[in-house]
C-alpha atoms as a PDB file:
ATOM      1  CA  UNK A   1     100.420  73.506  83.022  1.00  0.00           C
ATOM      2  CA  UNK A   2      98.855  76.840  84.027  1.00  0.00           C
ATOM      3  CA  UNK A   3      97.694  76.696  87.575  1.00  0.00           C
ATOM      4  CA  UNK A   4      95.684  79.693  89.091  1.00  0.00           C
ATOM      5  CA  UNK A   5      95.432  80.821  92.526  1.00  0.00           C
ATOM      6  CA  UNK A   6      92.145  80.376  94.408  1.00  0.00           C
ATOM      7  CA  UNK A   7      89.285  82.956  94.286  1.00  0.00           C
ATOM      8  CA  UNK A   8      89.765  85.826  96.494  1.00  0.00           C
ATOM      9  CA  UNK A   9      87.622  87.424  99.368  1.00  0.00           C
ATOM     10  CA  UNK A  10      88.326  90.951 101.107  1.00  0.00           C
ATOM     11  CA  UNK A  11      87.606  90.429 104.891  1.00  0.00           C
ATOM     12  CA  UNK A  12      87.166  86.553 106.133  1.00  0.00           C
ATOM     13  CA  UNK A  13      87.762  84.403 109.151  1.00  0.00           C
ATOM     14  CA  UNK A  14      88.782  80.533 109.551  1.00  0.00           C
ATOM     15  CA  UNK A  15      90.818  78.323 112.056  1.00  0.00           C
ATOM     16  CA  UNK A  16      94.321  76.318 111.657  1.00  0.00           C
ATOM     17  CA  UNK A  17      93.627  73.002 112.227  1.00  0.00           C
ATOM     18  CA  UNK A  18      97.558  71.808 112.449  1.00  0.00           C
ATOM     19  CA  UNK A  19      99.556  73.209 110.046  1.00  0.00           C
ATOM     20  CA  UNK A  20     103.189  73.684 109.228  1.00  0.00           C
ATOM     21  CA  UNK A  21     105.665  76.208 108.262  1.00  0.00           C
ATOM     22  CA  UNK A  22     105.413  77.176 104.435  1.00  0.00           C
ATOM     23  CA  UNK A  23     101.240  76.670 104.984  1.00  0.00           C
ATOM     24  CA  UNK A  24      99.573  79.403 102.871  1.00  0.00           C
ATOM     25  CA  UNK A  25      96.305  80.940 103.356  1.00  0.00           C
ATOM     26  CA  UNK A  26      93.065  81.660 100.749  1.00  0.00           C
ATOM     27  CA  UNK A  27      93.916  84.644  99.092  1.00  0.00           C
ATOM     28  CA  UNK A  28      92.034  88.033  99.736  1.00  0.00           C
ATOM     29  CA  UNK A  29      91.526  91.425  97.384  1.00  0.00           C
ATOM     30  CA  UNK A  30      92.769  94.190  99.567  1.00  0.00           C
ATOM     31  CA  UNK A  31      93.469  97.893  98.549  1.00  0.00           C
ATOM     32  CA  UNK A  32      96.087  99.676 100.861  1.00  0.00           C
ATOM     33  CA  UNK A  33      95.420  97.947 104.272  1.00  0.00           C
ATOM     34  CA  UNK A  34      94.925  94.209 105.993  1.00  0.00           C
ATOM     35  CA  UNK A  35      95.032  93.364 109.647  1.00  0.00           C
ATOM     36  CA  UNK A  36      95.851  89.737 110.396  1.00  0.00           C
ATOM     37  CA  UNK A  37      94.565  88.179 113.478  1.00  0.00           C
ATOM     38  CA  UNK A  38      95.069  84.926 115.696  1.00  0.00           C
ATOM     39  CA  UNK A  39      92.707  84.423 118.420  1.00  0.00           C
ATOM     40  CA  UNK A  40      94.000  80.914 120.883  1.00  0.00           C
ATOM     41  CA  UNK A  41      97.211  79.833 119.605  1.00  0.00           C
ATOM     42  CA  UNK A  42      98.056  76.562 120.334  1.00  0.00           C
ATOM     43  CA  UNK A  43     100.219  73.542 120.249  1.00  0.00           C
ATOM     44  CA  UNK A  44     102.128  72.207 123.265  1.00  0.00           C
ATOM     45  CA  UNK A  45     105.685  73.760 123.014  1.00  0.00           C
ATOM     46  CA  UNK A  46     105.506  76.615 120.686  1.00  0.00           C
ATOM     47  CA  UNK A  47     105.555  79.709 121.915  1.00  0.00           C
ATOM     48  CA  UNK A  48     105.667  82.108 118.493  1.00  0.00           C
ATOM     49  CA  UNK A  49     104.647  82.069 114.865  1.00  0.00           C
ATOM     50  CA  UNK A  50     106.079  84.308 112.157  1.00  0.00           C
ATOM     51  CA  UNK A  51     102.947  85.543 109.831  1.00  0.00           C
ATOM     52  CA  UNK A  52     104.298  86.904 106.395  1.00  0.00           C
ATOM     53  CA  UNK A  53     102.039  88.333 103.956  1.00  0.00           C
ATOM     54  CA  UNK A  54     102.651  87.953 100.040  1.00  0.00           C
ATOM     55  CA  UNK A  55     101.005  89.711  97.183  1.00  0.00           C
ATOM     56  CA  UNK A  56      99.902  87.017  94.789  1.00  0.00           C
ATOM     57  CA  UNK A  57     101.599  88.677  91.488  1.00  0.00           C
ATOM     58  CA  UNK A  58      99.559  86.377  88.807  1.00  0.00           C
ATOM     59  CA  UNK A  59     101.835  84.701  86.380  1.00  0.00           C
ATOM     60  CA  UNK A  60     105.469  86.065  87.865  1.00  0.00           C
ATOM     61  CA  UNK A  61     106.934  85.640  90.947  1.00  0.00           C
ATOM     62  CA  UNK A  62     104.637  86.558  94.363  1.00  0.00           C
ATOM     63  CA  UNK A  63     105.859  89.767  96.343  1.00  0.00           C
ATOM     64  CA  UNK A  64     107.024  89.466  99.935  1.00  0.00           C
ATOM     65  CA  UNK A  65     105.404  92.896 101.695  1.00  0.00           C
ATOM     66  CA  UNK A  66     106.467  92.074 105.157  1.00  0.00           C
ATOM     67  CA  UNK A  67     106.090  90.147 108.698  1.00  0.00           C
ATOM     68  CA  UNK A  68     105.551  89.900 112.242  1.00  0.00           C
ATOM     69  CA  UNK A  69     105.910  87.474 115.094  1.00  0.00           C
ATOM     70  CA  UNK A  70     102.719  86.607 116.871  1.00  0.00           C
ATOM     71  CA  UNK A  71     103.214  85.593 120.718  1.00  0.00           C
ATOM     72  CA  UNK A  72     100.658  86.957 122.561  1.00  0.00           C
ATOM     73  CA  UNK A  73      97.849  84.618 121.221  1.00  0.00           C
ATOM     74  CA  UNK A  74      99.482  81.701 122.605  1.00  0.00           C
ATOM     75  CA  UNK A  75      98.721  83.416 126.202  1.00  0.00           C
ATOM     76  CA  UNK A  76      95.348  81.670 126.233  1.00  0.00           C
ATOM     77  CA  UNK A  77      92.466  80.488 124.337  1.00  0.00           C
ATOM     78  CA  UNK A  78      91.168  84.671 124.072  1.00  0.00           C
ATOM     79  CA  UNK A  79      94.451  86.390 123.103  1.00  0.00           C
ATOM     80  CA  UNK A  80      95.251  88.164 120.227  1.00  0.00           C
ATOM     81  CA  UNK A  81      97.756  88.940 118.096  1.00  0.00           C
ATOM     82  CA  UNK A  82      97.709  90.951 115.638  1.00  0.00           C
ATOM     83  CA  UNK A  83      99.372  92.394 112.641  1.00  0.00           C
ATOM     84  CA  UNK A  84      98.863  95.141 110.005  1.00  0.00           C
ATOM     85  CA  UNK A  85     100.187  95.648 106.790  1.00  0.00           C
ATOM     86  CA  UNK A  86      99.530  99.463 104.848  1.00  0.00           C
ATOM     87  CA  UNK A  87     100.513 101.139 102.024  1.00  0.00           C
ATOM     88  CA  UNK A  88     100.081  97.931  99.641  1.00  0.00           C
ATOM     89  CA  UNK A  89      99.001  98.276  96.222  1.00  0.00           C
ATOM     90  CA  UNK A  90      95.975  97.311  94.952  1.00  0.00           C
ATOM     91  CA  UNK A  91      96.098  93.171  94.319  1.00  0.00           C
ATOM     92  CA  UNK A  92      95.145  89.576  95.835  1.00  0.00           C
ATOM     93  CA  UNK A  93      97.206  88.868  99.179  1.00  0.00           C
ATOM     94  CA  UNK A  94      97.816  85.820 101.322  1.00  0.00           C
ATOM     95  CA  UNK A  95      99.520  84.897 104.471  1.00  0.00           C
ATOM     96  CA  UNK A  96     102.188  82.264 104.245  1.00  0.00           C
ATOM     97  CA  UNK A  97     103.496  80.598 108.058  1.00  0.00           C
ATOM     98  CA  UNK A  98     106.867  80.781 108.613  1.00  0.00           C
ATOM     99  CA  UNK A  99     108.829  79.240 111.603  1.00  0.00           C
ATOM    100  CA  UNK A 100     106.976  78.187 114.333  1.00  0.00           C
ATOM    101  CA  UNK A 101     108.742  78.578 117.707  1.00  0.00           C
ATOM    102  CA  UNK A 102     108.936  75.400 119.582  1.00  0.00           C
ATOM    103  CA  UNK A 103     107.004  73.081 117.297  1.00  0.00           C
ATOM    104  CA  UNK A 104     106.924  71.977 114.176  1.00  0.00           C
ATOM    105  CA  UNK A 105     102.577  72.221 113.672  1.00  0.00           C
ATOM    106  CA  UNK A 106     100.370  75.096 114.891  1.00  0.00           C
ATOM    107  CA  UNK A 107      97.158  75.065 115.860  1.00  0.00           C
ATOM    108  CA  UNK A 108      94.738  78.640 115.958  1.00  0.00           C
ATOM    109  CA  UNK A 109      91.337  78.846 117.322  1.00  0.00           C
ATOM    110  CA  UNK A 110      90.221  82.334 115.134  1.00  0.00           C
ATOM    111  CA  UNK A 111      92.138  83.497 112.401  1.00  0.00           C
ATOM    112  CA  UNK A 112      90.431  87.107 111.236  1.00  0.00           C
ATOM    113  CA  UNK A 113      91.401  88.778 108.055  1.00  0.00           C
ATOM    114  CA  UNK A 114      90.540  92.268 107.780  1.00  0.00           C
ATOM    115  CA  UNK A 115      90.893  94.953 105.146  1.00  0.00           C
ATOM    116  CA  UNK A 116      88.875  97.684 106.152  1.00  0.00           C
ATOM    117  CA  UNK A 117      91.574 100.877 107.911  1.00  0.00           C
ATOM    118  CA  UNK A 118      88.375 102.410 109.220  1.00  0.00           C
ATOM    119  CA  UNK A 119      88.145  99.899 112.165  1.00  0.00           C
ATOM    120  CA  UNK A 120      92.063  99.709 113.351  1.00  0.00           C
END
């Protein structure tokens, strides 16, 4: 069975409402750049998330481009981490959660996707 990956959006923003490690975002069309933000993390004991992007490689195996460790947004309901990715070739990209520090589910009040270098 031939499943394809969702349609794809260059800049976008959305919540977490919950989620666990291996969760995996709506794909995006970038060209070179993305910023990843998290506005208000939250979820009792965790204190980190690991945010890796992946290239969505249609019919072959997805390329890992990279990570980083978000803390700050779990400061309070207005911090913000952030993360940004260059240099990647033209193609559809998602974020996949990796280990959550503390807990097992995360919780994030803004996540912002953004592709557009001009505004970093």
């Amino acid at each position: 069975m031939l499943t394809l990956a969702p349609s794809a959006f260059a800049n976008w923003s959305s919540n977490l409402d919950g989620v666990m490690s291996g969760f995996e975002s709506r794909r995006w069309d970038d060209q070179q750049y993305t910023e990843i933000r998290f506005t208000g993390c939250d979820q009792g004991y965790a204190t980190s998330v690991d945010v890796n992007l992946w290239e969505d490689v249609a019919l072959n195996y997805d390329n890992y481009k990279g990570d980083h460790t978000f803390t700050k947004c779990f400061d309070n309901s207005t911090s913000v981490s952030a993360g940004t990715f260059s240099g990647l070739p033209v193609n559809n990209y998602y974020f996949k959660i990796g280990t959550i520090g503390g807990s097992n589910q995360l919780w994030v009040r803004d996540v912002d996707v953004d592709t557009t270098l001009a505004d970093s």
